[in-house]
C-alpha atoms as a PDB file:
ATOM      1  CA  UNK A   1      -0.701 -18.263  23.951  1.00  0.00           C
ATOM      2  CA  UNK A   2      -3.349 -17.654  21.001  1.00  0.00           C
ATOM      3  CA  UNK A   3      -6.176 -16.156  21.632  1.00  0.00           C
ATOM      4  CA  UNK A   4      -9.144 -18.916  19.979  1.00  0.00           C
ATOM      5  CA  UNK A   5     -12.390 -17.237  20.816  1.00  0.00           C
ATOM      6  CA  UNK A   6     -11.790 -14.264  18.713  1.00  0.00           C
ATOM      7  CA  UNK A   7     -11.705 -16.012  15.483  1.00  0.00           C
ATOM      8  CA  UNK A   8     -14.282 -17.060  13.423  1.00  0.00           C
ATOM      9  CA  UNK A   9     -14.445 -20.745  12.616  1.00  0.00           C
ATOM     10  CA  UNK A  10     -14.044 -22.012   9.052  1.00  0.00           C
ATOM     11  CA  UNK A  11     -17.970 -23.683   8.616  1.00  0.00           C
ATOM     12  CA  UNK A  12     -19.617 -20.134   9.996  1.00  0.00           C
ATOM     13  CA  UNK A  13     -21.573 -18.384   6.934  1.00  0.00           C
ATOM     14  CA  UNK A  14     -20.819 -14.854   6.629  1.00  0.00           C
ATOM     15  CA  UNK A  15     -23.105 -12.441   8.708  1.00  0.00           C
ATOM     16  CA  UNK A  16     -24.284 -10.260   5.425  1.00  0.00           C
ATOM     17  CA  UNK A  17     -24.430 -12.454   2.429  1.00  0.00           C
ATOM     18  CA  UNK A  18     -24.994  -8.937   0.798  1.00  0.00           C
ATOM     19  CA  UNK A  19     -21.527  -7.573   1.838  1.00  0.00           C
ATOM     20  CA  UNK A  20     -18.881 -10.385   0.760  1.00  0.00           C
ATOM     21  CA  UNK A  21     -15.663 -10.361   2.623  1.00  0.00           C
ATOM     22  CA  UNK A  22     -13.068  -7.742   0.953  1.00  0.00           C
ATOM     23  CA  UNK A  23     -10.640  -9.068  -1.433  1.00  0.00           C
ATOM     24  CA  UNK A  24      -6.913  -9.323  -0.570  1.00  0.00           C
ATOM     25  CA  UNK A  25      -4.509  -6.794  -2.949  1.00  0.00           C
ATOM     26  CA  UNK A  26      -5.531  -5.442  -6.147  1.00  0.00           C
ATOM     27  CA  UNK A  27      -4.084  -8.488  -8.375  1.00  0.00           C
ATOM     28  CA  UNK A  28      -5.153  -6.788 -11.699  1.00  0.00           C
ATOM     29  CA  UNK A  29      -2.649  -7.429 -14.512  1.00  0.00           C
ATOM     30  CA  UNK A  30      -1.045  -4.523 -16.602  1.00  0.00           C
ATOM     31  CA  UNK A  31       0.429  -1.116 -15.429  1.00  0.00           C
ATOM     32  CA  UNK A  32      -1.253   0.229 -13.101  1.00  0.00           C
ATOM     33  CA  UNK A  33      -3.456   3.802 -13.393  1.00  0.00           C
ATOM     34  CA  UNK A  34      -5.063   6.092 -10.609  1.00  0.00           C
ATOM     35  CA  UNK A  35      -8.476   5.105 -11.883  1.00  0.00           C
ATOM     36  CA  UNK A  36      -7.350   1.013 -11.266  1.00  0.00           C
ATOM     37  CA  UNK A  37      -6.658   1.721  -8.186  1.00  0.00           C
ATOM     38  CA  UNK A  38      -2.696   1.351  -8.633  1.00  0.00           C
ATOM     39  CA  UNK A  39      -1.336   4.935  -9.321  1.00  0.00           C
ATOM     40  CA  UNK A  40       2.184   5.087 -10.638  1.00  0.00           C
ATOM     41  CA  UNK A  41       5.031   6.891  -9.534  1.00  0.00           C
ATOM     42  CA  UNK A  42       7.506   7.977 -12.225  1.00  0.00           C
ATOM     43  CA  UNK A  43      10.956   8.545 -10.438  1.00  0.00           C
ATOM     44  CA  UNK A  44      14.547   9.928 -11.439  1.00  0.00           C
ATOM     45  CA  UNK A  45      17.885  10.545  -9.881  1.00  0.00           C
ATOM     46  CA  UNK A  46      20.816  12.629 -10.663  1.00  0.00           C
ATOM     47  CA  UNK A  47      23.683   9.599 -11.118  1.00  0.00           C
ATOM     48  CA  UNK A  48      26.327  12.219 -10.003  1.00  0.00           C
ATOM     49  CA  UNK A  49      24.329  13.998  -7.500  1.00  0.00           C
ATOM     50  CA  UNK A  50      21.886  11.261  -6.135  1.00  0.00           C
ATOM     51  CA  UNK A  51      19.237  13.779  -6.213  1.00  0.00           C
ATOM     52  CA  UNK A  52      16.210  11.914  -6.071  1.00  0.00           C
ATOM     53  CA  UNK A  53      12.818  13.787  -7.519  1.00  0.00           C
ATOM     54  CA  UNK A  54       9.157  10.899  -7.479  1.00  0.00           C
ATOM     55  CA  UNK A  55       5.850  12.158  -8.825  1.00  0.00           C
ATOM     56  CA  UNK A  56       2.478  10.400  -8.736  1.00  0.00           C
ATOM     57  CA  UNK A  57       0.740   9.876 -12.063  1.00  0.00           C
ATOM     58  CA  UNK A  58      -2.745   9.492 -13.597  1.00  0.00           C
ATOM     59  CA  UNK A  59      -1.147   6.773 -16.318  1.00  0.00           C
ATOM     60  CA  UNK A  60       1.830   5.648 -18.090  1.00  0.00           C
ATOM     61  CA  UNK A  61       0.747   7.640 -21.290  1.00  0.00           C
ATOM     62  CA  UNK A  62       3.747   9.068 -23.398  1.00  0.00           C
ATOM     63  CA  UNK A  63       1.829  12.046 -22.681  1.00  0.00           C
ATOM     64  CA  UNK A  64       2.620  11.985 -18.666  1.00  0.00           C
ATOM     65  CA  UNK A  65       5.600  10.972 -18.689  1.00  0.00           C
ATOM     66  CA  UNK A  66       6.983  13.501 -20.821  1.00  0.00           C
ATOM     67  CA  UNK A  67       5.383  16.376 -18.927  1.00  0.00           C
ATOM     68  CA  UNK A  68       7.067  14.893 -15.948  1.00  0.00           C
ATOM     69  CA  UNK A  69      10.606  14.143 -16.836  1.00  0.00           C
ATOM     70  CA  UNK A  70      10.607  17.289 -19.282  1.00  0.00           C
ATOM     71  CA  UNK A  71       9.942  19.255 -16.409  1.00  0.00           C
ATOM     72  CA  UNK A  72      12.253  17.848 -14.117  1.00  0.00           C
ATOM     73  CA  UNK A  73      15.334  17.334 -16.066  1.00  0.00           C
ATOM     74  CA  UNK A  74      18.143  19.553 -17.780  1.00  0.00           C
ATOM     75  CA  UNK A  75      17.594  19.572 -21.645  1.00  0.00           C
ATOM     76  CA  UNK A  76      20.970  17.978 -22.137  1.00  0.00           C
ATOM     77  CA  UNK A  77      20.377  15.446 -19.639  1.00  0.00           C
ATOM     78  CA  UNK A  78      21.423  12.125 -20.801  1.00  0.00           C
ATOM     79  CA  UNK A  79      18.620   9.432 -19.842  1.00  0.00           C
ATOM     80  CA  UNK A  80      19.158   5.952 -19.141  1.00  0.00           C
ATOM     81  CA  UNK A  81      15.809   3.761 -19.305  1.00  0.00           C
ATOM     82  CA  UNK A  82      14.169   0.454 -19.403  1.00  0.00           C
ATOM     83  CA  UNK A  83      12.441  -0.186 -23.126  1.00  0.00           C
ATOM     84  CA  UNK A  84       9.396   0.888 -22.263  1.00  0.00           C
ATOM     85  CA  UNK A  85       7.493   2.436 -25.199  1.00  0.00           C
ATOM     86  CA  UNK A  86       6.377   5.812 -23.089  1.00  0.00           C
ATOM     87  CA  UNK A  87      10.228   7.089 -23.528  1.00  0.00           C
ATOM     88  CA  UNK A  88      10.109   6.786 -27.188  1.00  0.00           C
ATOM     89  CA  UNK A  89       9.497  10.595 -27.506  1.00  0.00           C
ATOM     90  CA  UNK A  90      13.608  10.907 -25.976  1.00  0.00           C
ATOM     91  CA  UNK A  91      14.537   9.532 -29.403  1.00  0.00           C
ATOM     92  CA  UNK A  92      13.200  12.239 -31.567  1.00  0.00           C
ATOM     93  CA  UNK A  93      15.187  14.555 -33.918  1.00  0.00           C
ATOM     94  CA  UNK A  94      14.083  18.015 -31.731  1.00  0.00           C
ATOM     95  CA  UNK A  95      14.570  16.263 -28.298  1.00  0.00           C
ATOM     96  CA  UNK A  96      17.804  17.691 -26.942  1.00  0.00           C
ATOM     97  CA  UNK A  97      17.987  14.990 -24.483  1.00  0.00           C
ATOM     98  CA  UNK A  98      19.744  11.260 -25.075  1.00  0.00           C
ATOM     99  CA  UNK A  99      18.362   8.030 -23.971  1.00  0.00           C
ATOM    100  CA  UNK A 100      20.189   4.827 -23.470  1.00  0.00           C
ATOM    101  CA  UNK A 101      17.337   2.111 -22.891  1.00  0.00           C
ATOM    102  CA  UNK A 102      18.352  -1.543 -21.643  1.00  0.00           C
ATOM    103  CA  UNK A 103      16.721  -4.472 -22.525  1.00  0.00           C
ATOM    104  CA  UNK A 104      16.071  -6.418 -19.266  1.00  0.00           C
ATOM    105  CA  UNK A 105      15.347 -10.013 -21.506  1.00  0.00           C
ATOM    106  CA  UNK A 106      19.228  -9.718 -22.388  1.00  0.00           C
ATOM    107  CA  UNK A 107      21.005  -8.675 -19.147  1.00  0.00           C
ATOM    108  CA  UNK A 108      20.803  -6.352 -16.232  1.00  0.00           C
ATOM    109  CA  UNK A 109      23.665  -3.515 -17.752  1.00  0.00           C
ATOM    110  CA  UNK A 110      25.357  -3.284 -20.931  1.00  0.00           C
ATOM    111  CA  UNK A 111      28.763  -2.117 -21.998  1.00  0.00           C
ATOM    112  CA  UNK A 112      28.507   0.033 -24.767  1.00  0.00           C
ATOM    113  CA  UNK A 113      31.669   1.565 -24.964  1.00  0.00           C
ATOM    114  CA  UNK A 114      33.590  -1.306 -24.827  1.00  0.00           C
ATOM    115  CA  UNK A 115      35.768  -0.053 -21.251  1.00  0.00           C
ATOM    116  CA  UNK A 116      35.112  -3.072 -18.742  1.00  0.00           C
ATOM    117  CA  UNK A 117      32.589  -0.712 -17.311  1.00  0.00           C
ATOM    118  CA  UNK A 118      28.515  -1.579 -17.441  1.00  0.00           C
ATOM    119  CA  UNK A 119      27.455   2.149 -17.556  1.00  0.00           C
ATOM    120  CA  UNK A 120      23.874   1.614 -19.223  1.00  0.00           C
ATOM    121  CA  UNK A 121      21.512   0.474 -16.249  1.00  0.00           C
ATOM    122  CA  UNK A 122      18.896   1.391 -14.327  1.00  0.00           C
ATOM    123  CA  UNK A 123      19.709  -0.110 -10.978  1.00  0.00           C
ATOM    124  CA  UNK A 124      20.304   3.414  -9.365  1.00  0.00           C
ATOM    125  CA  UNK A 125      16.585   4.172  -9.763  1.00  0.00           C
ATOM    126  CA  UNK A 126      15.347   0.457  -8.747  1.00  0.00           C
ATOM    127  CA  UNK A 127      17.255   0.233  -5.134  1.00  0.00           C
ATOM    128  CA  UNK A 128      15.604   3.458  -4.478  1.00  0.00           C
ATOM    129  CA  UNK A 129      12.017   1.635  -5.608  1.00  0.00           C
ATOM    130  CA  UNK A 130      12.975  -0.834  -2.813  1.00  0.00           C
ATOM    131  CA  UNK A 131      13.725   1.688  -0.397  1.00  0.00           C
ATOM    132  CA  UNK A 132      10.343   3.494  -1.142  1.00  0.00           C
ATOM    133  CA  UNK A 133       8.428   0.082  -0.767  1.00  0.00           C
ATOM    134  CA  UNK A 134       9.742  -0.717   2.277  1.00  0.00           C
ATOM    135  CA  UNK A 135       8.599   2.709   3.578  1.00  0.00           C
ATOM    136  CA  UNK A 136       5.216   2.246   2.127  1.00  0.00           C
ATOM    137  CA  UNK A 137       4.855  -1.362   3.360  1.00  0.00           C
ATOM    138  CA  UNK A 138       4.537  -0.297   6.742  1.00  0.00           C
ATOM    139  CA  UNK A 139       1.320   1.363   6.320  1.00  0.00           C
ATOM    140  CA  UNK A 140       0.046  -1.691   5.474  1.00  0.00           C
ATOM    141  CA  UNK A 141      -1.630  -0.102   2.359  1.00  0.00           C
ATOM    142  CA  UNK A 142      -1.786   3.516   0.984  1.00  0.00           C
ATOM    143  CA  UNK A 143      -5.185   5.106   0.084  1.00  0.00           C
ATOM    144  CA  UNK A 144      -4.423   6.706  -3.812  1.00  0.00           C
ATOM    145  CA  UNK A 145      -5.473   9.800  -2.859  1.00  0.00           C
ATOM    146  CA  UNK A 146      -2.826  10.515   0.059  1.00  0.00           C
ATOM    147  CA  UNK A 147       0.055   8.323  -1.995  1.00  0.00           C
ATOM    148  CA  UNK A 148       1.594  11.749  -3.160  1.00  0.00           C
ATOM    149  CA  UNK A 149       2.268  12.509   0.461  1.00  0.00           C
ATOM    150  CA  UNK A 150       3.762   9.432   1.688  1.00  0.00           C
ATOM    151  CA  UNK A 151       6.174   9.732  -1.768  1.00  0.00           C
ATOM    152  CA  UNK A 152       7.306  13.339  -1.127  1.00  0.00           C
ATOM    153  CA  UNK A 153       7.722  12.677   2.426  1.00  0.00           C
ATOM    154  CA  UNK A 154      10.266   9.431   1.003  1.00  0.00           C
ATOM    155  CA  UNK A 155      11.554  12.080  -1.303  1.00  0.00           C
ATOM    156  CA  UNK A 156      12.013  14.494   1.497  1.00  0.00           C
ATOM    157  CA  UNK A 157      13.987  12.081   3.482  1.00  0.00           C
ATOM    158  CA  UNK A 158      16.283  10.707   0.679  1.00  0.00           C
ATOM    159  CA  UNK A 159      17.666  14.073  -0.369  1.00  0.00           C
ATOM    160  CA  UNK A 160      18.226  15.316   2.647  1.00  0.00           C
ATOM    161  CA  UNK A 161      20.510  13.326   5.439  1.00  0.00           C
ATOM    162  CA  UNK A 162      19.916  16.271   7.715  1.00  0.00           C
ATOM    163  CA  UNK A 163      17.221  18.294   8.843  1.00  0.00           C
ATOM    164  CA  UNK A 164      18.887  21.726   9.267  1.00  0.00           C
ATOM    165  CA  UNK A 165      17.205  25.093   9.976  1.00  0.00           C
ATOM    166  CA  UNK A 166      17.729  26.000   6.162  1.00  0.00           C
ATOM    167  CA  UNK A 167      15.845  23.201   5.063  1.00  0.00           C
ATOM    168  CA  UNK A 168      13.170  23.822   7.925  1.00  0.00           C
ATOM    169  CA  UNK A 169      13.102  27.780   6.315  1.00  0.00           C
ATOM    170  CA  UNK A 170      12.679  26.789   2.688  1.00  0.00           C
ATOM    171  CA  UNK A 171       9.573  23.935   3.961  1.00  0.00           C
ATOM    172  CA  UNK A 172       8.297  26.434   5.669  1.00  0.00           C
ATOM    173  CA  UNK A 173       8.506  29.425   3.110  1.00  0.00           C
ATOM    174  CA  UNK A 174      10.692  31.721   4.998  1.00  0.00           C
END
């Protein structure tokens, strides 16, 4: 049974023509930034350790991300990304660390080495952006300014299968 009375019918006006119903989603085109409303979250794992490590960022600027992933990877680390222009700065002559990009407009992985075996991707990273979605779309919508919160607590929960009393020390600072 539907409930009929509760809903408003399609010729009513609005109550306040001053305060317009709210729009549905932020639709904007482009990437998203904290002041747009659409903050984004630059993520990494560890392909051999599935360490998973997700920070929430002002902007896409080279700038950001290379504070972030400098500061959360080894200096030898060898980085596999999409061609987006922010991880340009991988490629330079002092930057210890390697970057194989992939073009997504010619295929999902590539086989560089010529072995059977499609080791440049980035699928690792985008099943766990499906996993974090799914978490988030519960909430029915995250407020920007607690989105760091629901991502650690994702973070939390992905690198760790177990709550032990170790991991309850170190949360705790014990």
């Amino acid at each position: 049974m539907r409930c009929i009375r509760t809903r408003g019918k399609k010729s009513d006006p609005h109550r306040n023509p001053d305060d317009p119903p709210r729009q549905r989603a932020n639709k904007s085109r482009g990437r998203g930034t904290y002041e747009n409303d659409r903050p984004p979250v630059v993520g990494m794992v560890g392909r051999e350790t599935g360490w998973a490590c997700f920070r929430v960022c002002l902007d896409t600027k080279e700038e950001t991300i290379r504070g972030v992933v400098a500061g959360e990877t080894a200096k030898e680390a060898c980085i596999f990304t999409d061609e987006n222009r922010s991880y340009l700065w991988l490629e330079s002559e002092e930057e210890a660390r390697t970057r194989h990009a992939i073009d997504h407009s010619e295929g999902w992985a590539e086989d560089r080495d010529g072995d059977g075996s499609r080791e440049v991707h980035v699928n690792t990273i985008e099943g766990i952006w499906t996993s974090l979605r799914n978490r988030l779309r519960r909430f029915r919508g995250v407020h920007k300014d607690n989105l760091s919160g629901y991502v650690a607590m994702f973070e939390l929960a992905f690198n760790h299968d177990r709550i032990t009393p170790a991991l309850l020390q170190r949360m705790c600072g014990v």
